[in-house]
Protein backbone atom coordinates (compact mmCIF):
# COMPACT_ATOMS: atom_id res chain seq x y z
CA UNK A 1 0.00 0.00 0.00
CA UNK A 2 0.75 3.46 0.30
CA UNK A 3 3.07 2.96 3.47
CA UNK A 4 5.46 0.40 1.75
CA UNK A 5 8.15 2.68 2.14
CA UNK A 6 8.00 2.97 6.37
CA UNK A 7 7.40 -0.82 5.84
CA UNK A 8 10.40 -1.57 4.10
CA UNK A 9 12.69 0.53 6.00
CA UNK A 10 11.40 -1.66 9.29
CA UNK A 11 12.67 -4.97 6.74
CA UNK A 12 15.74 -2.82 6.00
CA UNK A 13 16.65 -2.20 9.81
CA UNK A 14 16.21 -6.27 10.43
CA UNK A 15 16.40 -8.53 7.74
CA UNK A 16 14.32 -11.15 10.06
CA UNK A 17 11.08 -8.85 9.16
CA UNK A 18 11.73 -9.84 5.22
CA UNK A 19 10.29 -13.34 5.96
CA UNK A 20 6.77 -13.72 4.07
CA UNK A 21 4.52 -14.59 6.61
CA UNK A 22 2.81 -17.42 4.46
CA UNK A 23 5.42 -18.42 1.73
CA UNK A 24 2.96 -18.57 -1.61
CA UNK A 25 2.07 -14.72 -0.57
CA UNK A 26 3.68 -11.47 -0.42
CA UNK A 27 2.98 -10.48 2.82
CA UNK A 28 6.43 -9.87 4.85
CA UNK A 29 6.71 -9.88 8.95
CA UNK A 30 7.30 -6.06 8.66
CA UNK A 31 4.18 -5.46 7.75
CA UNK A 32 2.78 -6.85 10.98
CA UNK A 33 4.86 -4.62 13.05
CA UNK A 34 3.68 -1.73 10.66
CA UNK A 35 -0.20 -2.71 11.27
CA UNK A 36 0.06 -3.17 15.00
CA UNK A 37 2.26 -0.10 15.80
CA UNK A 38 1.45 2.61 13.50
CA UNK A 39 -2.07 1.61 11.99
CA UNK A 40 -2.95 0.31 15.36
CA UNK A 41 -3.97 -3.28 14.26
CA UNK A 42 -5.54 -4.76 17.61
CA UNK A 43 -6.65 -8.24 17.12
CA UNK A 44 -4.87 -11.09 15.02
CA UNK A 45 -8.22 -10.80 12.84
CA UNK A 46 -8.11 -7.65 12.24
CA UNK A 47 -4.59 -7.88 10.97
CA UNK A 48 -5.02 -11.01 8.76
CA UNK A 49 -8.75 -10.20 7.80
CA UNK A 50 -8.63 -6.59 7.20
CA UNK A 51 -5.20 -5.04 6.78
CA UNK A 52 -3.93 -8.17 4.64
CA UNK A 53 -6.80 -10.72 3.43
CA UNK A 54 -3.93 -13.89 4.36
CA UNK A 55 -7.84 -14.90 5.89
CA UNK A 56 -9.22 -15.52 2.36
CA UNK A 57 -5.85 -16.27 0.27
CA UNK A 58 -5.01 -19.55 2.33
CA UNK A 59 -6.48 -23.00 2.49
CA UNK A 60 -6.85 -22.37 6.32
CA UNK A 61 -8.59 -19.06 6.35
CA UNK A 62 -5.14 -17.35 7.88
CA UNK A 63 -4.77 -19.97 11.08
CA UNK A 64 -1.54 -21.07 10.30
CA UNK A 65 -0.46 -17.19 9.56
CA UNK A 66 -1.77 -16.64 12.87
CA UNK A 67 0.55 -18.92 14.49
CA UNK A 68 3.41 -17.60 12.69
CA UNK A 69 2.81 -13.80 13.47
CA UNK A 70 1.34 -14.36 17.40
CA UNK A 71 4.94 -14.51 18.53
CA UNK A 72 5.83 -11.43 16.80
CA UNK A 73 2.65 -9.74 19.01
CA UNK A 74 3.00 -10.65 21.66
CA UNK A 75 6.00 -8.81 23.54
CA UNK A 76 4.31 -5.66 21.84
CA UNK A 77 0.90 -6.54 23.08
CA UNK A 78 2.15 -7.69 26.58
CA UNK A 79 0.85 -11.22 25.97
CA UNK A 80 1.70 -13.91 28.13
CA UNK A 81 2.16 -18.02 26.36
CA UNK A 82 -1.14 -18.09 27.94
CA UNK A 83 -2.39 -15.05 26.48
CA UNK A 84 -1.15 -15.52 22.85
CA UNK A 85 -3.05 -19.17 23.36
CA UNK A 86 -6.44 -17.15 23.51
CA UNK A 87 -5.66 -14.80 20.99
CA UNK A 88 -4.72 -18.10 18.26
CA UNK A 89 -8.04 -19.35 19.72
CA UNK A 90 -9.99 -16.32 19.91
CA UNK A 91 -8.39 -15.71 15.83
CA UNK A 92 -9.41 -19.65 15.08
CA UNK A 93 -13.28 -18.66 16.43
CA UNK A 94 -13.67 -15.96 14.39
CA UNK A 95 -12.43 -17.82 11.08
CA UNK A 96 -14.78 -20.14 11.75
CA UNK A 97 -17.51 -17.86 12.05
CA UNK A 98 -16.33 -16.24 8.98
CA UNK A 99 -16.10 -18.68 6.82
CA UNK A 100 -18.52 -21.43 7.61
CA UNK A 101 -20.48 -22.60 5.24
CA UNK A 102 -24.40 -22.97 6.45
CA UNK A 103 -25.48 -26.12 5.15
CA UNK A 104 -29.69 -25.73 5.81
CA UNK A 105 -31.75 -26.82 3.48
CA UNK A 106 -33.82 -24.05 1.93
């Protein structure tokens, strides 16, 4: 988007942040930091449903993304192991509610 530049300068200043958060996808770790400090991202949905859609580009609506970028949180977010645990749950609820399918019969 618009703020590659402040997003590539946070890959510049550690190379770790270059790492695509799913591989088949562009989406690099810096962009995580970006959304969370400066666009004030708050939820792991909100990052990988709305500020990325890694939710509706993956086989696993964004769960395994979620795992990958919950670490990255969760010293910025003051999240505990126990913490992060509900937030990967809370994040696996809401993909579920998101992209069920209802099955009723008409």
């Amino acid at each position: 988007g618009s703020a590659w530049r402040s997003v590539w300068a946070r890959a510049e200043a550690d190379e770790r942040l270059r790492d695509r958060i799913v591989p088949e996808l562009p989406y690099i770790l810096a962009e995580v930091m970006h959304a969370f400090e400066v666009e004030r991202a708050c939820t792991l949905a909100d990052f990988l449903v709305r500020r990325t859609h890694i939710a509706f580009e993956t086989r696993d609506a964004g769960r395994g993304a979620a795992r990958r970028v919950a670490p990255l949180l969760a010293p910025l977010l003051g999240w505990d192991s126990a913490e992060m645990d509900r937030q990967l749950e809370r994040y696996g609820a809401e993909a579920r509610r998101l992209f069920a399918v209802d099955a009723k019969e008409p």
